[in-house]
C-alpha atoms as a PDB file:
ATOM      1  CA  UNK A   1      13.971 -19.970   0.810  1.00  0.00           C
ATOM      2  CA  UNK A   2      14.649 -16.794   2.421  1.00  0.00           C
ATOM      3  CA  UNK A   3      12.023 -13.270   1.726  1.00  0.00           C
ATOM      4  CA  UNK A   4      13.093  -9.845   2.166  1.00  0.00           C
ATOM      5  CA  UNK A   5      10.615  -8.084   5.282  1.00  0.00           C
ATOM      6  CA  UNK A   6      10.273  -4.481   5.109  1.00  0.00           C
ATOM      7  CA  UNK A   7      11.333  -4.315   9.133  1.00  0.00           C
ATOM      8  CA  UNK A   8      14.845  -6.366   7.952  1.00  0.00           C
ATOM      9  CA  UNK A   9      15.267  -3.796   4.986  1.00  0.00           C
ATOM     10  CA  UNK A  10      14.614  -0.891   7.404  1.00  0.00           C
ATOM     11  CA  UNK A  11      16.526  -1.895  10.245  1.00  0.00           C
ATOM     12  CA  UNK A  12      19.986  -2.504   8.049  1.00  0.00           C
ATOM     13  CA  UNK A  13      18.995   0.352   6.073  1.00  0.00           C
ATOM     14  CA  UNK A  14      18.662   2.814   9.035  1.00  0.00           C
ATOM     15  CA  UNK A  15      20.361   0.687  11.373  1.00  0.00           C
ATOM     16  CA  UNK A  16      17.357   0.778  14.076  1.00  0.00           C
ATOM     17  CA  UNK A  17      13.299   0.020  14.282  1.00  0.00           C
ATOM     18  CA  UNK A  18      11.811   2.765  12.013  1.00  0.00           C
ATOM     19  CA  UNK A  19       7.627   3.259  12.304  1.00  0.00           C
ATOM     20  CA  UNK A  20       5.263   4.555   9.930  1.00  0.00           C
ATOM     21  CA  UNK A  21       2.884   7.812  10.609  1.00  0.00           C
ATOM     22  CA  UNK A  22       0.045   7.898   8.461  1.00  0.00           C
ATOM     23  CA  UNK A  23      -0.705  11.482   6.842  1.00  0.00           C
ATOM     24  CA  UNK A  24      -3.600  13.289   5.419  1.00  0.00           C
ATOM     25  CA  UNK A  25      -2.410  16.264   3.203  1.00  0.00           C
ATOM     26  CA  UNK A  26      -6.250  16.977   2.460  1.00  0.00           C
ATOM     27  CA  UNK A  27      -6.339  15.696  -1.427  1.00  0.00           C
ATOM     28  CA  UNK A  28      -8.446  13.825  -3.488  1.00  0.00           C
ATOM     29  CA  UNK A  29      -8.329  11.310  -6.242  1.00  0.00           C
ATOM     30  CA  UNK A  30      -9.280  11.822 -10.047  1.00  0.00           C
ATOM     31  CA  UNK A  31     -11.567   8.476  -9.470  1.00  0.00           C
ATOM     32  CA  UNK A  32     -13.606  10.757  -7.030  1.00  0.00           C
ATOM     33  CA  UNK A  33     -13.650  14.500  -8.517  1.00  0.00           C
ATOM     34  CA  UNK A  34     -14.950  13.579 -11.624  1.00  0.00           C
ATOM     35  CA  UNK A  35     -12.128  13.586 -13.946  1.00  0.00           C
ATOM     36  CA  UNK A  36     -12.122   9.859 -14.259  1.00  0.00           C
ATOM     37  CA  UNK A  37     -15.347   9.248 -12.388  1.00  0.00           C
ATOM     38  CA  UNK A  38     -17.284  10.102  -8.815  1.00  0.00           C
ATOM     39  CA  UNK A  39     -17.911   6.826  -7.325  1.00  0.00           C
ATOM     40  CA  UNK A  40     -14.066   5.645  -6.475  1.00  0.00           C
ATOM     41  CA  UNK A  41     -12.650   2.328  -6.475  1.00  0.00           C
ATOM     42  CA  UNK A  42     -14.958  -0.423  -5.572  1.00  0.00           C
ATOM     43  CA  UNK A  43     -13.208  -1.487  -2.646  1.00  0.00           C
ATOM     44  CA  UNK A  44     -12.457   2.257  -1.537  1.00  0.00           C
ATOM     45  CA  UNK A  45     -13.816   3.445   1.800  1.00  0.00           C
ATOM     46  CA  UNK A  46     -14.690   7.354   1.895  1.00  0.00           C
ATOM     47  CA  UNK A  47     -11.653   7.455   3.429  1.00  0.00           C
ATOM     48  CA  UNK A  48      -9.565   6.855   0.303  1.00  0.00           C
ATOM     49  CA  UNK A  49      -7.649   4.102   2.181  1.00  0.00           C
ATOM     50  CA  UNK A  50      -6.234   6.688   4.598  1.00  0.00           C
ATOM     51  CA  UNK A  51      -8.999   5.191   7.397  1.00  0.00           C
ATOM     52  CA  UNK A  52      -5.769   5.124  10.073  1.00  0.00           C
ATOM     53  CA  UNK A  53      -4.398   8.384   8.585  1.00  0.00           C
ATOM     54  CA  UNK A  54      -4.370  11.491  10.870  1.00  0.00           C
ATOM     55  CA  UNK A  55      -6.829  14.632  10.597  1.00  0.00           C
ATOM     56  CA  UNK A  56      -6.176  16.914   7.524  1.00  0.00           C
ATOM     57  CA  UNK A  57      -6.761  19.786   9.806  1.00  0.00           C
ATOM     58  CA  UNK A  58      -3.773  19.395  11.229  1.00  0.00           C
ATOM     59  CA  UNK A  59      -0.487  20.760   9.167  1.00  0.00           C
ATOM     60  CA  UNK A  60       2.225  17.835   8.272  1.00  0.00           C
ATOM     61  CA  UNK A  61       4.187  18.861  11.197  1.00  0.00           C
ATOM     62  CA  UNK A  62       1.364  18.542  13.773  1.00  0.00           C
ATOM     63  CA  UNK A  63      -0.319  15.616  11.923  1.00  0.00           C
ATOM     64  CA  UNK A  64       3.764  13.871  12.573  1.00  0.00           C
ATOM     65  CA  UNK A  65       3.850  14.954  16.347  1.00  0.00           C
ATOM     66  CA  UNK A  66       0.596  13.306  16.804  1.00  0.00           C
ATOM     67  CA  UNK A  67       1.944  10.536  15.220  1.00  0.00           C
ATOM     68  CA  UNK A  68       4.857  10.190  17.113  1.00  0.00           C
ATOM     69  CA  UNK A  69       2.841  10.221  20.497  1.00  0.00           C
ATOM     70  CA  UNK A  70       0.262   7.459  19.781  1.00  0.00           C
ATOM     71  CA  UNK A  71       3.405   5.293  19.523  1.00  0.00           C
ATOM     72  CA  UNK A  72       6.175   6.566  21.510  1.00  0.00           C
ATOM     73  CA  UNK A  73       5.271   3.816  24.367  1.00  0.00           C
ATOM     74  CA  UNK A  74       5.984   1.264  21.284  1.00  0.00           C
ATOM     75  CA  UNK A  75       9.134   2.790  19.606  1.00  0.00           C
ATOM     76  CA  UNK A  76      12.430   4.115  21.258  1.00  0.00           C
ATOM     77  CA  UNK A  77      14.823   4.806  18.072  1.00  0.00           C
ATOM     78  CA  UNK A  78      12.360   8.192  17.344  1.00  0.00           C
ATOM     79  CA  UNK A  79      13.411   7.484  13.476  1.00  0.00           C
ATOM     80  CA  UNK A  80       9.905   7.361  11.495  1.00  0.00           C
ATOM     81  CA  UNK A  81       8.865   7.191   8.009  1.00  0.00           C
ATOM     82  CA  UNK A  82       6.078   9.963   6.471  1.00  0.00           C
ATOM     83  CA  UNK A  83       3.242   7.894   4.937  1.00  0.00           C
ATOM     84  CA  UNK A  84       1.151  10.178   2.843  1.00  0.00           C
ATOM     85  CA  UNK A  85      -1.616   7.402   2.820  1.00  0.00           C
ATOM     86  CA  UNK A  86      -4.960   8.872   2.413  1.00  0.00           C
ATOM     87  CA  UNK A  87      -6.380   8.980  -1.169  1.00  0.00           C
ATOM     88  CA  UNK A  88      -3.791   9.992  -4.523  1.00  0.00           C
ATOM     89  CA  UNK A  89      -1.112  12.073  -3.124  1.00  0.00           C
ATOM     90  CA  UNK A  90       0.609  12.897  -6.537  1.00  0.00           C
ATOM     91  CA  UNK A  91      -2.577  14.509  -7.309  1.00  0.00           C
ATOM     92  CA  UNK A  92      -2.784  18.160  -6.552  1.00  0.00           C
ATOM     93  CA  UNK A  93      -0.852  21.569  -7.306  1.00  0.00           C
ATOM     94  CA  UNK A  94       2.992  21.224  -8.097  1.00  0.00           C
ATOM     95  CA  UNK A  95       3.564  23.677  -5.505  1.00  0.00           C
ATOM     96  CA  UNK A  96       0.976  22.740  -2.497  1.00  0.00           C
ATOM     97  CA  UNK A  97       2.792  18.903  -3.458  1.00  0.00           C
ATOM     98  CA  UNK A  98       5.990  20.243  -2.704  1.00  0.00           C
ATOM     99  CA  UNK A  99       5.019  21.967   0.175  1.00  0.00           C
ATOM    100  CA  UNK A 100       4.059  19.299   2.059  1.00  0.00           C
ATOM    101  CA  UNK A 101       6.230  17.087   1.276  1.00  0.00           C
ATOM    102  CA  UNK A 102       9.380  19.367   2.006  1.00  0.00           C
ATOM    103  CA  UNK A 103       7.625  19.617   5.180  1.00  0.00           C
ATOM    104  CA  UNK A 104       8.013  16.077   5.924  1.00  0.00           C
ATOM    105  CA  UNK A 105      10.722  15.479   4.552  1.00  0.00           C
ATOM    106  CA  UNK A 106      12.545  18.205   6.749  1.00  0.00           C
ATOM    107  CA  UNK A 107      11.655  16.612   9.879  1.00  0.00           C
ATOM    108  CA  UNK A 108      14.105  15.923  12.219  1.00  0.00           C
ATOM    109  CA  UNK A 109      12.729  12.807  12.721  1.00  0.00           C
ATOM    110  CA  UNK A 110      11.748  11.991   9.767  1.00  0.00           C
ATOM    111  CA  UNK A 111      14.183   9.243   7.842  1.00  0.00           C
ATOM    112  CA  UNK A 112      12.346   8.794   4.684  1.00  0.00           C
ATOM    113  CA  UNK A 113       8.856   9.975   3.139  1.00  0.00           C
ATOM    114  CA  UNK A 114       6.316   7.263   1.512  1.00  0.00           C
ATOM    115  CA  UNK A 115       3.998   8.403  -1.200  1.00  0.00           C
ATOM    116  CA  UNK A 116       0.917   6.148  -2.186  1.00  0.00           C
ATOM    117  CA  UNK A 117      -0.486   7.217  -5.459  1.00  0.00           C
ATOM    118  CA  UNK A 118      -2.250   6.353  -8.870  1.00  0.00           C
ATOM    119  CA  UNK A 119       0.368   5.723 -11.498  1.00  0.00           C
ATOM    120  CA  UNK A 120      -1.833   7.655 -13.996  1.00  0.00           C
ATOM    121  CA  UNK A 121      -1.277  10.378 -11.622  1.00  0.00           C
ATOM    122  CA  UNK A 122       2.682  10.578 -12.191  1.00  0.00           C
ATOM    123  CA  UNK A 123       3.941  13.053 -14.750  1.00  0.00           C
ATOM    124  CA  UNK A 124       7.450  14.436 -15.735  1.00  0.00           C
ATOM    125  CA  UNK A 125       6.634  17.270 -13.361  1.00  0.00           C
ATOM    126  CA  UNK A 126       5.549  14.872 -10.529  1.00  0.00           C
ATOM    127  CA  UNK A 127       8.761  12.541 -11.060  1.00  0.00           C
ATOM    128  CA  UNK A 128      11.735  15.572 -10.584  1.00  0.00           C
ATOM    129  CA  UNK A 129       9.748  16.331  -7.244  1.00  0.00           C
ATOM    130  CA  UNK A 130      10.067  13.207  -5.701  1.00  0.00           C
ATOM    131  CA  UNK A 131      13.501  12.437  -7.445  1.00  0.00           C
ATOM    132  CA  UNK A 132      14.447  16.208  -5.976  1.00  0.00           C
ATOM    133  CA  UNK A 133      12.969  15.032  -2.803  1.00  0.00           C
ATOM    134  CA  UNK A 134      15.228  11.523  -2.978  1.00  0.00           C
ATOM    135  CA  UNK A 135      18.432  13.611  -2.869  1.00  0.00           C
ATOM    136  CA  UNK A 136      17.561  14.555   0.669  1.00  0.00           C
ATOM    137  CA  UNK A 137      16.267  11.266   2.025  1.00  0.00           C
ATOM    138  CA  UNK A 138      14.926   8.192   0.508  1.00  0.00           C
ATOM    139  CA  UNK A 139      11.588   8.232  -0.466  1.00  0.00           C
ATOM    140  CA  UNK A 140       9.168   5.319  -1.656  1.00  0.00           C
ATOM    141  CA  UNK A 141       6.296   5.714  -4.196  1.00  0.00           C
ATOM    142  CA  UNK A 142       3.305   2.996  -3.925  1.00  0.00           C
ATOM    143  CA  UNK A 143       1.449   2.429  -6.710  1.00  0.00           C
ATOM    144  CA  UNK A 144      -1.920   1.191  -6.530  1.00  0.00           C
ATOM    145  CA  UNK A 145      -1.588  -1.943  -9.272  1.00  0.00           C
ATOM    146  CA  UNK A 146      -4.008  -4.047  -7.620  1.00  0.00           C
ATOM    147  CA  UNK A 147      -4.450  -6.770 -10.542  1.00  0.00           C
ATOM    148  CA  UNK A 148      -2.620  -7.338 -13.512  1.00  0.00           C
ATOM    149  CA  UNK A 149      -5.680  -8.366 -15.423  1.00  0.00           C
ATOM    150  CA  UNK A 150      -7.578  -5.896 -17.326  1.00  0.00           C
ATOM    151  CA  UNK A 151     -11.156  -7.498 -16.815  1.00  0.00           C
ATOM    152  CA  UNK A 152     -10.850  -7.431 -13.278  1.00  0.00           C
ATOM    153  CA  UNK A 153      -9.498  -3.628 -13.189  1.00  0.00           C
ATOM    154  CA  UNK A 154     -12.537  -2.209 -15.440  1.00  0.00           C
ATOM    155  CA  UNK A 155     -14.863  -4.123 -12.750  1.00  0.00           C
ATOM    156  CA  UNK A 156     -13.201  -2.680  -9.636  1.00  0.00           C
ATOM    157  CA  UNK A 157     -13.043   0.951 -11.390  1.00  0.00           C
ATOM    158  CA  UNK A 158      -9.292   1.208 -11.751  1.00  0.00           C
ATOM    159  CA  UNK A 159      -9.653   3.518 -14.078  1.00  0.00           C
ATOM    160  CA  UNK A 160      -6.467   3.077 -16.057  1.00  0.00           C
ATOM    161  CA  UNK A 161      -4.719   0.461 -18.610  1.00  0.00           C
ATOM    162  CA  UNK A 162      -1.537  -1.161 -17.595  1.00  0.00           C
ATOM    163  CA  UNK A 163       0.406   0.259 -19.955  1.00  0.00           C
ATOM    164  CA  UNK A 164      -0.529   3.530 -17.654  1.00  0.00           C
ATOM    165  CA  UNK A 165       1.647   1.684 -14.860  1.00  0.00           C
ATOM    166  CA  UNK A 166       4.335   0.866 -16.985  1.00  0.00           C
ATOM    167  CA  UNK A 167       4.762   4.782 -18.332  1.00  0.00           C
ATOM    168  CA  UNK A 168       4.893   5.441 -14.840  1.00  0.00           C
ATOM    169  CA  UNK A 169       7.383   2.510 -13.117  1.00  0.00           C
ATOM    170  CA  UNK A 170       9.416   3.857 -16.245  1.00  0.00           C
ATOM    171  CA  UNK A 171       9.198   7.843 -14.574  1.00  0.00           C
ATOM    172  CA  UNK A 172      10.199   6.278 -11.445  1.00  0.00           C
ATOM    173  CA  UNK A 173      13.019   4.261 -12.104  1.00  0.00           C
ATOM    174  CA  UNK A 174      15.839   4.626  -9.696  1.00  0.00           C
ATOM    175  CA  UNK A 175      13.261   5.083  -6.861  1.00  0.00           C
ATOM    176  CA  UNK A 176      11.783   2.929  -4.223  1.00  0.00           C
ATOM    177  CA  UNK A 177       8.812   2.022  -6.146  1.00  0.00           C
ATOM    178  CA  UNK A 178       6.309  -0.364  -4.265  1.00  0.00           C
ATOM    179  CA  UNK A 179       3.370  -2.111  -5.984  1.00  0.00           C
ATOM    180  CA  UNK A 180      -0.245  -2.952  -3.990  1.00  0.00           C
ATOM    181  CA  UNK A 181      -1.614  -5.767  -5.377  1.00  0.00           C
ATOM    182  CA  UNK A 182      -5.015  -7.594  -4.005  1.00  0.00           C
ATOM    183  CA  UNK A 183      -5.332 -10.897  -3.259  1.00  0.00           C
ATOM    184  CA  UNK A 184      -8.863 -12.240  -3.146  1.00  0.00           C
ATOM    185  CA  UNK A 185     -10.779  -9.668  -5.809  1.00  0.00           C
ATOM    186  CA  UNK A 186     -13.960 -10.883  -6.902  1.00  0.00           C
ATOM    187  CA  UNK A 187     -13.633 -13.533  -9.611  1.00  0.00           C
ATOM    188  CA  UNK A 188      -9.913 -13.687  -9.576  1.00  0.00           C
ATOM    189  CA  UNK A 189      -8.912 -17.118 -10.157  1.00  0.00           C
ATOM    190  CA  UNK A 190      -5.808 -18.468  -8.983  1.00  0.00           C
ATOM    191  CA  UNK A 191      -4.177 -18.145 -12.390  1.00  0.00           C
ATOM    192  CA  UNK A 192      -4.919 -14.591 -12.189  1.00  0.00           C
ATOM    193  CA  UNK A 193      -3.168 -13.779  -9.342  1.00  0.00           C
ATOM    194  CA  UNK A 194      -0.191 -15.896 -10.192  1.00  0.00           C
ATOM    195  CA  UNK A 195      -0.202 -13.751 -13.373  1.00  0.00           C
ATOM    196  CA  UNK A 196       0.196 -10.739 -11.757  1.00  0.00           C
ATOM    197  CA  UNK A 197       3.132 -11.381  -9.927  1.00  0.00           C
ATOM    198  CA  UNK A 198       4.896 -12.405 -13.311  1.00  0.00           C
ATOM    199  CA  UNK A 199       3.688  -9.423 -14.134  1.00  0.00           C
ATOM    200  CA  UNK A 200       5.401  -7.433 -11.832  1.00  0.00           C
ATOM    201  CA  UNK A 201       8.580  -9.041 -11.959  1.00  0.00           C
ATOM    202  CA  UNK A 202       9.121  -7.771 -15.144  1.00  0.00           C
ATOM    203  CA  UNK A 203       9.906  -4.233 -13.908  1.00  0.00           C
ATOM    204  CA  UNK A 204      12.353  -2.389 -12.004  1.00  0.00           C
ATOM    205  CA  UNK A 205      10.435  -1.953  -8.438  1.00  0.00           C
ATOM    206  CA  UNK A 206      11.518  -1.955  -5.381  1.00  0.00           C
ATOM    207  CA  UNK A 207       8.740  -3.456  -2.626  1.00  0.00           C
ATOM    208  CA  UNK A 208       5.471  -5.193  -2.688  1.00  0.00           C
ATOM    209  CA  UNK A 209       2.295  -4.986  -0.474  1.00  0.00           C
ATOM    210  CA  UNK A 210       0.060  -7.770  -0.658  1.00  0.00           C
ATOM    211  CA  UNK A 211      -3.139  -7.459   0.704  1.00  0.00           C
ATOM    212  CA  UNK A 212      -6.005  -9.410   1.335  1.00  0.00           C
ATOM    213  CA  UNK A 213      -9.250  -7.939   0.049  1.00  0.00           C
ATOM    214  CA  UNK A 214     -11.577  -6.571   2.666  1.00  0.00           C
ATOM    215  CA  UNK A 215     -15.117  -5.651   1.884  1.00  0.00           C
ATOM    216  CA  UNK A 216     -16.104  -2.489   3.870  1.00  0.00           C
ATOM    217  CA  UNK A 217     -19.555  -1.520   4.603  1.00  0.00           C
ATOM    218  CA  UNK A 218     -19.146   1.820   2.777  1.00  0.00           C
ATOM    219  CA  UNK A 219     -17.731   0.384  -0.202  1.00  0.00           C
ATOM    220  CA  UNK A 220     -19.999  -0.075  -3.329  1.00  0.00           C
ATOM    221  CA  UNK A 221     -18.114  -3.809  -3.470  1.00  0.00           C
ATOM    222  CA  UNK A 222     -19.909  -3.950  -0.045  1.00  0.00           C
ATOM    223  CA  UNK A 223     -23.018  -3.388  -2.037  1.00  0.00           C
ATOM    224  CA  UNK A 224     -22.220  -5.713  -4.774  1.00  0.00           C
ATOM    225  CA  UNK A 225     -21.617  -8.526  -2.987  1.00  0.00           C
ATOM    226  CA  UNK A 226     -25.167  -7.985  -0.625  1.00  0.00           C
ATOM    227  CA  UNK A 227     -26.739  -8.376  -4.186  1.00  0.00           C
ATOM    228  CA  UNK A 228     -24.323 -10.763  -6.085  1.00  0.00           C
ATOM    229  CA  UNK A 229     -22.771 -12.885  -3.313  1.00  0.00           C
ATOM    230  CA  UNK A 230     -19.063 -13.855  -4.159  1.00  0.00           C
ATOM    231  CA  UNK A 231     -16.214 -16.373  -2.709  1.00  0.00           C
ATOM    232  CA  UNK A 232     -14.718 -14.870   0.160  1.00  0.00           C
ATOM    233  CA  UNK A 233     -11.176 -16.346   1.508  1.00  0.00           C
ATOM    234  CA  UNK A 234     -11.182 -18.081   4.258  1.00  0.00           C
ATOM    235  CA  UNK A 235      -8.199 -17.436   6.261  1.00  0.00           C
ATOM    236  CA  UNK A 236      -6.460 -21.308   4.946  1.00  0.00           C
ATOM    237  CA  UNK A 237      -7.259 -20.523   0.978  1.00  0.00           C
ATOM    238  CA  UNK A 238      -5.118 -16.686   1.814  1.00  0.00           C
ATOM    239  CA  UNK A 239      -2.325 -18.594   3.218  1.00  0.00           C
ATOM    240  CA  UNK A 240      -2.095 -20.711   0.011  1.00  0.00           C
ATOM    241  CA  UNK A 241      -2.609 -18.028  -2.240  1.00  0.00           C
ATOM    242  CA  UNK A 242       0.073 -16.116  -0.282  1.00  0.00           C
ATOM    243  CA  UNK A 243       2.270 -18.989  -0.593  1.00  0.00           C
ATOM    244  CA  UNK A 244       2.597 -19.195  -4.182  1.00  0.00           C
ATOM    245  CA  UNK A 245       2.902 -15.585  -4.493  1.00  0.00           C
ATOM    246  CA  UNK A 246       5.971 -15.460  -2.066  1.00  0.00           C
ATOM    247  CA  UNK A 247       7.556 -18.313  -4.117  1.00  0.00           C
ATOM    248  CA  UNK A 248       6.686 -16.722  -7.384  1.00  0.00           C
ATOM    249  CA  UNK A 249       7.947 -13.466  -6.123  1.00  0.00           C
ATOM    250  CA  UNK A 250      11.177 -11.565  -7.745  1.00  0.00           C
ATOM    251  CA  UNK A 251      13.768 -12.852  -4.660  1.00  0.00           C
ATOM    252  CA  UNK A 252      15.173  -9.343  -4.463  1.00  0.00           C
ATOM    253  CA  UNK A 253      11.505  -7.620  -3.866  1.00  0.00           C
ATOM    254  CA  UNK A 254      11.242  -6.442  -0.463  1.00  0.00           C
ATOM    255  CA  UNK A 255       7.536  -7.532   0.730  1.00  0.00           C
ATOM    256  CA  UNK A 256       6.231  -4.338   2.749  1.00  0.00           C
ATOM    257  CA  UNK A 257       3.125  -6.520   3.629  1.00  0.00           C
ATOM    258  CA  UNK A 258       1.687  -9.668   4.024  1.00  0.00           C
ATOM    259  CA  UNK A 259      -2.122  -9.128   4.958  1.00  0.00           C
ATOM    260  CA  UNK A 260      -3.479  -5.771   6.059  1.00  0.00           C
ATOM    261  CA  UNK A 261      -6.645  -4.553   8.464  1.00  0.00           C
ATOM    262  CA  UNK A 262      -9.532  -2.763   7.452  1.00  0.00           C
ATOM    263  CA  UNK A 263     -11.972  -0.590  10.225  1.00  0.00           C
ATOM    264  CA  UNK A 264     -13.364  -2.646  12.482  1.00  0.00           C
ATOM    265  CA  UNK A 265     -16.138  -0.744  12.456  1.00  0.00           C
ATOM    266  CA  UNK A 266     -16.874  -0.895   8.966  1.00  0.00           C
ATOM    267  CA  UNK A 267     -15.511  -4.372   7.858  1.00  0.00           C
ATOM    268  CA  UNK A 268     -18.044  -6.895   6.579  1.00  0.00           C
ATOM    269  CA  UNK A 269     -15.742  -9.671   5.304  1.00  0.00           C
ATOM    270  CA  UNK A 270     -13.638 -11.836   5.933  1.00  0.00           C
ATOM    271  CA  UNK A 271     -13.690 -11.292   9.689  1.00  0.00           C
ATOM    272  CA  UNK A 272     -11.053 -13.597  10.532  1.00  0.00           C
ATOM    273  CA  UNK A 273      -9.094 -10.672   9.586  1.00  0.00           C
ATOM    274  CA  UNK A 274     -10.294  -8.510  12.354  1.00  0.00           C
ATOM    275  CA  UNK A 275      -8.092 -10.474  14.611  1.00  0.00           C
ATOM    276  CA  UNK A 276      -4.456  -9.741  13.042  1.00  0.00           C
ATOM    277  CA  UNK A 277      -2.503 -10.562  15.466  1.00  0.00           C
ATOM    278  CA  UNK A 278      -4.056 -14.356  15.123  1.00  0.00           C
ATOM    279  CA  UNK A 279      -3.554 -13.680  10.971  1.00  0.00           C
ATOM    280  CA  UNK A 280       0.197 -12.648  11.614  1.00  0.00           C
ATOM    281  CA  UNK A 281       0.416 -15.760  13.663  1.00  0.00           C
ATOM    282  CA  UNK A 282      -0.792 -18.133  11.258  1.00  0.00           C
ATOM    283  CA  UNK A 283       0.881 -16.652   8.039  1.00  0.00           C
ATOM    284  CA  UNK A 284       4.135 -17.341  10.319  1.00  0.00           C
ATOM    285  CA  UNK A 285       3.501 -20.732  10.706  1.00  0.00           C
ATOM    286  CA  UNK A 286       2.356 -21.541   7.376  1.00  0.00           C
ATOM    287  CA  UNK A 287       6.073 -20.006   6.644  1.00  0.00           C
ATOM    288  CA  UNK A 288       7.929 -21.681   8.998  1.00  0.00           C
ATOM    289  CA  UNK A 289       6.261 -24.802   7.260  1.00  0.00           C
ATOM    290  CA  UNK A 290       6.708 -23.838   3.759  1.00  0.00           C
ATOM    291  CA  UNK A 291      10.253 -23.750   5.242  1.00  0.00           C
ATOM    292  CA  UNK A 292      10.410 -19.632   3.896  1.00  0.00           C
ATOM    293  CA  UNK A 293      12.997 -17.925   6.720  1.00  0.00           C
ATOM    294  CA  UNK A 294      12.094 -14.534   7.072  1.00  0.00           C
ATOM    295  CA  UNK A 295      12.666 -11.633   9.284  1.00  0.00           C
ATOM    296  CA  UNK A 296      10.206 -10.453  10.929  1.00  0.00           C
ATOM    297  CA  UNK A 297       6.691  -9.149   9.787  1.00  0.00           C
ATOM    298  CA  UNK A 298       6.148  -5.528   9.263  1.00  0.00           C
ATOM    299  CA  UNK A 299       2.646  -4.507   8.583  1.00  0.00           C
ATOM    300  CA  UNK A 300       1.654  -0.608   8.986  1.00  0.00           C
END
């Protein structure tokens, strides 16, 4: 069985080694300013998942050179993609969005922009910008699925229905559209995670990120689970899990990710996951011995 890695996709897509920048454009998320609620996802750190992301201060262009210098002893090819990473970055003015992302966008060394985003944040309006923004480079929208099943969204503060995701992979269509999904929520039983990769074969997207659930000390889940103790992974029961979602997977779904890091500083579980080069190592073996042939692993 062969899987489609995001560094194999990038490499014959742009023909060399392409990195990530994380970027801050200084937004916020309707599950924080009160239009859906204050409190955030569960799982989200008061960084809106932009922990690695560079300072907001800084304009798009600076926030990119800075970027490029905390890796330019790793990468040679200076070809980079723009990650707007922290919190909803559909979510905002029509015109600052545009303005930022042009910005990007324009860069010389900039090959494609990445978006991550609520799908109950897309719109009509929202969809010609990054369709306009397409025509000039490629550009990849990540929606924030998480779960397929409905119970397990209300508890984790979603905030939105799945036929909310659906309205908005139909928007998308004929763009790079990759789906997060969380492997290891509380209460999620195998069946449930299995379900939402059937789930998200059914529509026209583009990548995956699977992610293993971290609980961060600034999280209300971190909370939670002080005062309701639940199942945490151990680093064996993520490889299976992984596994069957990798066999259950669309074969033409490119997987962005395999496992992901949270701040040392703040994570509280599982901290075999701290160590990620020894989690990269392992999840290659377990391949290898699942006999899956992939390229290798991209994680950003």
């Amino acid at each position: 069985m062969y899987i489609n890695s995001l560094n194999d996709y990038l490499k014959k897509s742009f023909g060399d080694k392409v990195y990530k920048i994380s970027l801050n454009a200084g937004l916020t998320c309707p599950n924080r300013d009160g239009k859906i609620d204050t409190r955030g996802c569960i799982f989200c750190s008061r960084g809106g998942s932009g922990d690695f992301a560079q300072s907001p201060k800084l304009s798009i262009t600076e926030q990119i050179e800075s970027g490029k210098a905390l890796v330019s002893n790793k990468i040679k090819s200076n070809k980079y993609i723009a990650y707007f990473q922290a919190y909803t970055n559909t979510y905002g003015d029509i015109n600052y969005l545009r303005k930022v992302f042009f910005e990007a966008i324009t860069h010389k060394d900039i090959v494609a922009v990445s978006i991550a985003t609520r799908p109950d944040c897309i719109d009509k309006n929202t969809a010609s910008l990054l369709f306009e923004l397409n025509n000039i480079k490629p550009v990849f929208v990540e929606l924030g699925l998480q779960t397929s099943n409905e119970n397990t969204a209300d508890f984790i503060r979603r905030g939105y229905k799945n036929n909310v995701f659906e309205t908005a992979v139909d928007l998308l269509s004929g763009l790079n559209i990759v789906v997060h999904i969380i492997i290891g929520l509380p209460f999620e039983k195998e069946a449930d995670i299995l379900n939402t990769i059937k789930y998200i074969n059914h529509f026209p997207i583009h990548g995956v990120k699977l992610q293993l659930l971290h609980i961060l000390k600034d999280t209300d889940l971190y909370t939670y689970y002080l005062e309701n103790s639940f199942k945490i992974l151990s680093l064996e029961e993520y490889g299976d899990l992984l596994i069957m979602c990798i066999k259950h997977l669309r074969p033409d779904i490119v997987i962005h990710r395999l496992t992901g890091d949270g701040p040392k500083k703040l994570l509280a579980e599982p901290m075999f996951s701290a160590n990620k080069r020894m989690v990269l190592n392992y999840i290659n073996n377990r391949l290898q011995n699942e006999n899956i042939v992939q390229g290798s692993l991209y994680s950003c």
